[in-house]
N, C-alpha and C. Protein backbone atom coordinates (compact mmCIF):
# COMPACT_ATOMS: atom_id res chain seq x y z
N UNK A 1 21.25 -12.60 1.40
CA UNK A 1 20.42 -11.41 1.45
C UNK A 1 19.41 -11.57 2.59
N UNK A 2 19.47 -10.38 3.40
CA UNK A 2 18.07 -11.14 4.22
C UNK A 2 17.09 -10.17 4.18
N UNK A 3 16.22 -10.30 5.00
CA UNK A 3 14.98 -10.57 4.92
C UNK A 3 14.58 -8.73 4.30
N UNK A 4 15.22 -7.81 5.32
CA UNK A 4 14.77 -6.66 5.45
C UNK A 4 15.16 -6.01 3.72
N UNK A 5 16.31 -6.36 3.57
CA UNK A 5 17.03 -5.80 2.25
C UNK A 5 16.05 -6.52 1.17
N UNK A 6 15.50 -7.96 0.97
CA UNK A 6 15.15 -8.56 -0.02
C UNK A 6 13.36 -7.87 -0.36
N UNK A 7 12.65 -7.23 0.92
CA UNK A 7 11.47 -6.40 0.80
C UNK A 7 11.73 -4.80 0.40
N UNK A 8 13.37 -4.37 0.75
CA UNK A 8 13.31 -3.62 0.15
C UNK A 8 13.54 -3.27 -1.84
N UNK A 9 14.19 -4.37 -2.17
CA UNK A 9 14.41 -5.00 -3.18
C UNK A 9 12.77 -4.94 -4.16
N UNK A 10 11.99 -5.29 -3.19
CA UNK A 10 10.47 -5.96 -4.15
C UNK A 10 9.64 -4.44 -3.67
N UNK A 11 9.89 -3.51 -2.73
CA UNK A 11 8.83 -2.54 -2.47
C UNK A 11 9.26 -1.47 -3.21
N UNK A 12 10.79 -1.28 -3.35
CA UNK A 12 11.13 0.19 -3.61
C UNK A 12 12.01 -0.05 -4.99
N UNK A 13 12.77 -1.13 -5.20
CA UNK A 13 13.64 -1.12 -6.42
C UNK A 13 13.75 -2.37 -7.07
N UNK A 14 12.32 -2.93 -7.53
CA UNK A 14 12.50 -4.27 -8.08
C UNK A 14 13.95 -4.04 -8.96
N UNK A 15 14.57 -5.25 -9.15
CA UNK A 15 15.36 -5.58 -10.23
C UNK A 15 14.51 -5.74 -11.60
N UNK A 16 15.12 -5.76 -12.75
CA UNK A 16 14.40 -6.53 -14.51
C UNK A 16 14.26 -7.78 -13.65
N UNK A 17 13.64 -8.51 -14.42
CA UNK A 17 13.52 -9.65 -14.53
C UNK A 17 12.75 -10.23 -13.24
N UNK A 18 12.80 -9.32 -11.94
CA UNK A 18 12.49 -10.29 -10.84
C UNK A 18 10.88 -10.08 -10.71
N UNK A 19 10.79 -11.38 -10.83
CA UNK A 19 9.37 -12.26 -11.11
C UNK A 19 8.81 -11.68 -10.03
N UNK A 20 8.85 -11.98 -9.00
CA UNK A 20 7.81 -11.59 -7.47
C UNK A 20 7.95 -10.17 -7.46
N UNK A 21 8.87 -9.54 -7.69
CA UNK A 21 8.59 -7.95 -7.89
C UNK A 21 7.61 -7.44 -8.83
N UNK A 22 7.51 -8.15 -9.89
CA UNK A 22 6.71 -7.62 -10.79
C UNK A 22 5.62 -8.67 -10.84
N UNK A 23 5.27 -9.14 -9.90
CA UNK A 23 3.82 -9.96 -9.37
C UNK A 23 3.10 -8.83 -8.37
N UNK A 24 4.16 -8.49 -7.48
CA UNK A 24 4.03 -7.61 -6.22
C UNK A 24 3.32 -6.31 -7.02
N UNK A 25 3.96 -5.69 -7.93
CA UNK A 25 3.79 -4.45 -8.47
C UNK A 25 1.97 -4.09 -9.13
N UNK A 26 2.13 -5.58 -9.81
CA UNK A 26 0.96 -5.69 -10.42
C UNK A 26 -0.63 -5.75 -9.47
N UNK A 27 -0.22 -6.87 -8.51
CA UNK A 27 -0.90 -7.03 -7.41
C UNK A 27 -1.44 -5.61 -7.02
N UNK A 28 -0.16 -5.15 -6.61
CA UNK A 28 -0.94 -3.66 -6.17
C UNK A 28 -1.44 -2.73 -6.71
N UNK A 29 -1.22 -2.48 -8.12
CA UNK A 29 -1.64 -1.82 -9.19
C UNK A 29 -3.06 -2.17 -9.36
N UNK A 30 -3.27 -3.37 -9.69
CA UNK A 30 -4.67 -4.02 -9.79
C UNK A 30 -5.62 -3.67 -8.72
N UNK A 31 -5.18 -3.67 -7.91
CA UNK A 31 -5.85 -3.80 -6.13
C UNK A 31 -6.69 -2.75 -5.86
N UNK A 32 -5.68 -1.44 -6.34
CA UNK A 32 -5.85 0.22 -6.48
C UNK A 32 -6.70 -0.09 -7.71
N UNK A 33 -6.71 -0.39 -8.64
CA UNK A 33 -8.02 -0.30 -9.74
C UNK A 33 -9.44 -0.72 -9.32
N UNK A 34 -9.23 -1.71 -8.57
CA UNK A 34 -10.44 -2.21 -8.08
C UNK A 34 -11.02 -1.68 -6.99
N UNK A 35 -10.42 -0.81 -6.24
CA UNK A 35 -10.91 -0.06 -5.21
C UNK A 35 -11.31 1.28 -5.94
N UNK A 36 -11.10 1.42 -6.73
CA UNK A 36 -11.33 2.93 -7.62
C UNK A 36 -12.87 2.21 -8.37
N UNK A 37 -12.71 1.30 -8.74
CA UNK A 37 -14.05 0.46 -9.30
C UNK A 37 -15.40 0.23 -8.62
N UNK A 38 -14.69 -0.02 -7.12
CA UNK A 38 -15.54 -0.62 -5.91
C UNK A 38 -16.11 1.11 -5.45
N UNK A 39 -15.18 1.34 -5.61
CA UNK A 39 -15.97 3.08 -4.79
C UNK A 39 -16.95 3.67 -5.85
N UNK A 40 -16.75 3.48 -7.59
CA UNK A 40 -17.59 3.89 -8.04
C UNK A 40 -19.03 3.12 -8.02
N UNK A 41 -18.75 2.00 -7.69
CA UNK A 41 -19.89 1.06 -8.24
C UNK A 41 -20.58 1.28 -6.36
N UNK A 42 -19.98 1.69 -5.47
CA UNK A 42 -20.98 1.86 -4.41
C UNK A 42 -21.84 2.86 -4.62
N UNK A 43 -21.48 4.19 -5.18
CA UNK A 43 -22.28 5.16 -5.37
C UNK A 43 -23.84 4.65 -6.07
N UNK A 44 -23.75 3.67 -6.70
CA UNK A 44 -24.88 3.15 -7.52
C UNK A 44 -26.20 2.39 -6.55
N UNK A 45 -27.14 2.64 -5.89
CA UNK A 45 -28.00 2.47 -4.76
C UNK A 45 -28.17 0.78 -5.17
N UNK A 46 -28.50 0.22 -6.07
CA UNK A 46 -29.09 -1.09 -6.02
C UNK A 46 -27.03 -2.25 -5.82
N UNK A 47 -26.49 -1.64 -6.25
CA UNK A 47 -25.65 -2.05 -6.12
C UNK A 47 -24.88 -2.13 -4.83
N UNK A 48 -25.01 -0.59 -3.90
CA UNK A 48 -24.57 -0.72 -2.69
C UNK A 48 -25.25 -2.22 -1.73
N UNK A 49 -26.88 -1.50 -2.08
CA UNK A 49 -27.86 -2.62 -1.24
C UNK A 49 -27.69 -3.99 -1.33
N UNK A 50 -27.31 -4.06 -2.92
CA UNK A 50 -27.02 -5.85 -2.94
C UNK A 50 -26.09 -5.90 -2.14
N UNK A 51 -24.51 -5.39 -2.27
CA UNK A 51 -23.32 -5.99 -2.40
C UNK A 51 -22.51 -5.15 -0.97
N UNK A 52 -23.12 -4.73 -0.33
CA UNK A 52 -22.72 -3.93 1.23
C UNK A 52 -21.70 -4.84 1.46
N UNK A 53 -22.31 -5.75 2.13
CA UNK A 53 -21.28 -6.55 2.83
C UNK A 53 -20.35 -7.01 2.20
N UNK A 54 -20.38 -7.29 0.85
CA UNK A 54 -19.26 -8.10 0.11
C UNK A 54 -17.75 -6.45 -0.41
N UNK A 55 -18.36 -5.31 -0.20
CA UNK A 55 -17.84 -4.23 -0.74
C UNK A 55 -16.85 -3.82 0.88
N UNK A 56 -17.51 -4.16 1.66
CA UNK A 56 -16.92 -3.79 3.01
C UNK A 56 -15.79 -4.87 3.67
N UNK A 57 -15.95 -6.26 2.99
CA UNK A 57 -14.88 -6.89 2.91
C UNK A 57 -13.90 -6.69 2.46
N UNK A 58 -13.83 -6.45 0.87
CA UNK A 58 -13.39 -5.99 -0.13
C UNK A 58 -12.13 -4.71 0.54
N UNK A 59 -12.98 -3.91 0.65
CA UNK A 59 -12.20 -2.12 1.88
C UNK A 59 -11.33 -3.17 2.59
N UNK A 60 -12.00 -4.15 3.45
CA UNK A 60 -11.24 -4.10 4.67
C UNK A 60 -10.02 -5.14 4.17
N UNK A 61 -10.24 -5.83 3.73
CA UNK A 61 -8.95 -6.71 3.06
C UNK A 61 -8.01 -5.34 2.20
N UNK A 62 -8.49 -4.66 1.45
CA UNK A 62 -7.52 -3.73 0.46
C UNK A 62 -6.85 -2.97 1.74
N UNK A 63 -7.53 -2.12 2.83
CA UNK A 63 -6.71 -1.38 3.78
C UNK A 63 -5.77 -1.93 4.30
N UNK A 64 -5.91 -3.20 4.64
CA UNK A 64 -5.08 -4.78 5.43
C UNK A 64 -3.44 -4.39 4.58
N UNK A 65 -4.04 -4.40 3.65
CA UNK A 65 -2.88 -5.06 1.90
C UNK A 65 -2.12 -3.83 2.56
N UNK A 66 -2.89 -2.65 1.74
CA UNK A 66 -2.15 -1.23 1.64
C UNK A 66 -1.33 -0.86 3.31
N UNK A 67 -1.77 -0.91 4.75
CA UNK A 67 -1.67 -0.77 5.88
C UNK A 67 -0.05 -1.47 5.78
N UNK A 68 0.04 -2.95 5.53
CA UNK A 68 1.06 -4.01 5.44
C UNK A 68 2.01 -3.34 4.78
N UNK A 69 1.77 -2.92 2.97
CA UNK A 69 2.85 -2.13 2.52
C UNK A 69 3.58 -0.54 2.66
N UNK A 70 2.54 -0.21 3.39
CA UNK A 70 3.31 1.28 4.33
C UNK A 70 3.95 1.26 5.01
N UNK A 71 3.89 0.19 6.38
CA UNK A 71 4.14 -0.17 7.40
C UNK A 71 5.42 -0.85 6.84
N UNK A 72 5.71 -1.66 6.20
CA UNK A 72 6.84 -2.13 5.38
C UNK A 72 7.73 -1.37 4.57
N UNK A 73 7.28 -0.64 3.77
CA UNK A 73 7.81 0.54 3.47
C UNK A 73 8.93 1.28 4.40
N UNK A 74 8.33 2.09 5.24
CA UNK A 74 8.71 2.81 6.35
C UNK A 74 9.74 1.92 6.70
N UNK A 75 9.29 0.57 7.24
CA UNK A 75 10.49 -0.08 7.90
C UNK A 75 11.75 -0.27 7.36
N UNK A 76 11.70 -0.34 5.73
CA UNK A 76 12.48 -0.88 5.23
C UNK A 76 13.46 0.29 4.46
N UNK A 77 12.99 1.73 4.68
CA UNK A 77 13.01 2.78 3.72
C UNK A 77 14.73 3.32 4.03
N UNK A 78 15.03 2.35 5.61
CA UNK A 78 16.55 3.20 5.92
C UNK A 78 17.43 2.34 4.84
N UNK A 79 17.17 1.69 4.16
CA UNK A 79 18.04 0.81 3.32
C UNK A 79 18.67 2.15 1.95
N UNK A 80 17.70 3.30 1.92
CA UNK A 80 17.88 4.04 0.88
C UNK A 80 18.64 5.26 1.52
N UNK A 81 20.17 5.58 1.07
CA UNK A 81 21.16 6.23 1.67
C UNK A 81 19.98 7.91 1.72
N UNK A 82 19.43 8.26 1.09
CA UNK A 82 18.58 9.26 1.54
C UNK A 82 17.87 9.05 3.17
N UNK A 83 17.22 8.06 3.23
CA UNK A 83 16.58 7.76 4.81
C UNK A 83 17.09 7.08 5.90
N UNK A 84 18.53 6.91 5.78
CA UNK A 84 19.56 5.92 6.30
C UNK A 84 18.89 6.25 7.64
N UNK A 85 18.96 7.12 8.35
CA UNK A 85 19.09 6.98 9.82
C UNK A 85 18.07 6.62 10.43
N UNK A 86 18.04 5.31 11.43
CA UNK A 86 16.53 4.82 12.16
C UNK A 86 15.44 5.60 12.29
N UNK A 87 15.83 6.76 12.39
CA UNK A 87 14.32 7.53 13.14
C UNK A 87 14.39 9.05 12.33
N UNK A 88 15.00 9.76 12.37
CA UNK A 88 15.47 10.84 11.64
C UNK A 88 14.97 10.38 9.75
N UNK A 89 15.75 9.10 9.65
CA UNK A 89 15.39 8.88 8.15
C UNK A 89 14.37 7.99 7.76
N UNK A 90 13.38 7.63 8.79
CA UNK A 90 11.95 6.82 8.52
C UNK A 90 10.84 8.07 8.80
N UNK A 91 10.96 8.89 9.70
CA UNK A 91 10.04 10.46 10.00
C UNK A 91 10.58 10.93 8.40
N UNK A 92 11.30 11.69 7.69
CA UNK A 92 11.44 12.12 6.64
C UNK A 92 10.98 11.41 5.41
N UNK A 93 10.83 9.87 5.74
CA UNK A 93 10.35 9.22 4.76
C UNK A 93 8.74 9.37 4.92
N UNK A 94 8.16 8.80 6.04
CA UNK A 94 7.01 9.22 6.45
C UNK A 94 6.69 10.72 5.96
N UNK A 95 7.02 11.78 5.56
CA UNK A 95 6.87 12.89 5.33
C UNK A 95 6.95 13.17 3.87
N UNK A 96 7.50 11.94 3.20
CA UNK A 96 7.91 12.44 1.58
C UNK A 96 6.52 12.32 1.13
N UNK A 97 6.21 13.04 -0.18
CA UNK A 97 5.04 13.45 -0.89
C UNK A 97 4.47 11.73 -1.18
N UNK A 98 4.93 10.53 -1.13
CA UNK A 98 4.41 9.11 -1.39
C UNK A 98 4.13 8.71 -0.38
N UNK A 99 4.91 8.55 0.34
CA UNK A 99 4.14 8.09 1.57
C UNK A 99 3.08 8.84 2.28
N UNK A 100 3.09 10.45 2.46
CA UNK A 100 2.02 10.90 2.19
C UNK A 100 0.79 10.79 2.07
N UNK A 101 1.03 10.46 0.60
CA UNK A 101 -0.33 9.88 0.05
C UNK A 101 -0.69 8.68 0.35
N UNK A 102 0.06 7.28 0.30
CA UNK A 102 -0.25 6.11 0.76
C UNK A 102 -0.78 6.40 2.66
N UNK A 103 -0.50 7.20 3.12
CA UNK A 103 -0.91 7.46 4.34
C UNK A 103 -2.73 7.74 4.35
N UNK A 104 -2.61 9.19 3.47
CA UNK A 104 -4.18 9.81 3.17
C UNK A 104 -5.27 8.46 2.54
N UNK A 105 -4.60 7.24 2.28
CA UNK A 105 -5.12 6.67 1.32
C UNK A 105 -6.02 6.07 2.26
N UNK A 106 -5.21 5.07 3.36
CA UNK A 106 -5.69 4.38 4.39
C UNK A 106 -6.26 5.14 5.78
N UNK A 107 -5.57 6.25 6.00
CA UNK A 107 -6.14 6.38 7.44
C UNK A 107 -7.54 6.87 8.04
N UNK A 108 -8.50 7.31 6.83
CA UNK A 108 -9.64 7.05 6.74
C UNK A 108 -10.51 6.18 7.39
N UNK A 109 -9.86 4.69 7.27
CA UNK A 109 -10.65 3.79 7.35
C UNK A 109 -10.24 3.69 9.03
N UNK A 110 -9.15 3.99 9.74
CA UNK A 110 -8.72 3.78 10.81
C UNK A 110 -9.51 5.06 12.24
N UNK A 111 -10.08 5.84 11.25
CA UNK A 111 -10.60 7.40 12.19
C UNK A 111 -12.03 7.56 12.11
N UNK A 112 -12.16 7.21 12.87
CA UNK A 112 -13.93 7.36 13.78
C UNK A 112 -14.77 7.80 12.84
């Protein structure tokens, strides 16, 4: 199996049982909770003031994460006979209502 098929394996169609898929899944599940946590708890003034810098790490490592699994995504998305074709079927993937959103999620942090 190589490399490209075995990320598509863990991003888009874990198997039962496979351990790093469902490490991966969780990972990111968690990640997204804590950024939903981190954004509420900035709104809170003594909390921003303490914890600025440690909250802006926090963003910039989670965008890193999320940036990595889009970018992977996309690459890996012609593996699914829907997006088969290099460019034709990674633009249509780029366009589906998930990636989408994983797009709106991050590019925030990338725009002035």
């Amino acid at each position: 199996m190589n490399v490209k098929t075995r990320l598509y394996g863990l991003l888009e169609k874990a198997e039962d049982g496979d351990r790093v898929g469902k490490i991966i899944d969780v990972f990111l599940v968690s990640l997204i909770m804590l950024n939903v946590a981190a954004v509420i708890l900035e709104t809170v003034a003594w909390v921003h003031d303490r914890y600025a810098a440690e909250l802006h790490v926090f963003d910039v490592f989670s965008v890193a994460v999320f940036t990595v699994e889009y970018l992977l995504r996309v690459w890996v998305c012609t593996l699914n006979p829907k997006y088969s074709h290099p460019l034709k079927g990674r633009l249509a993937y780029a366009t589906s209502a998930m990636a989408l959103i994983d797009l709106v999620a991050i590019l925030p942090f990338y725009l002035p």
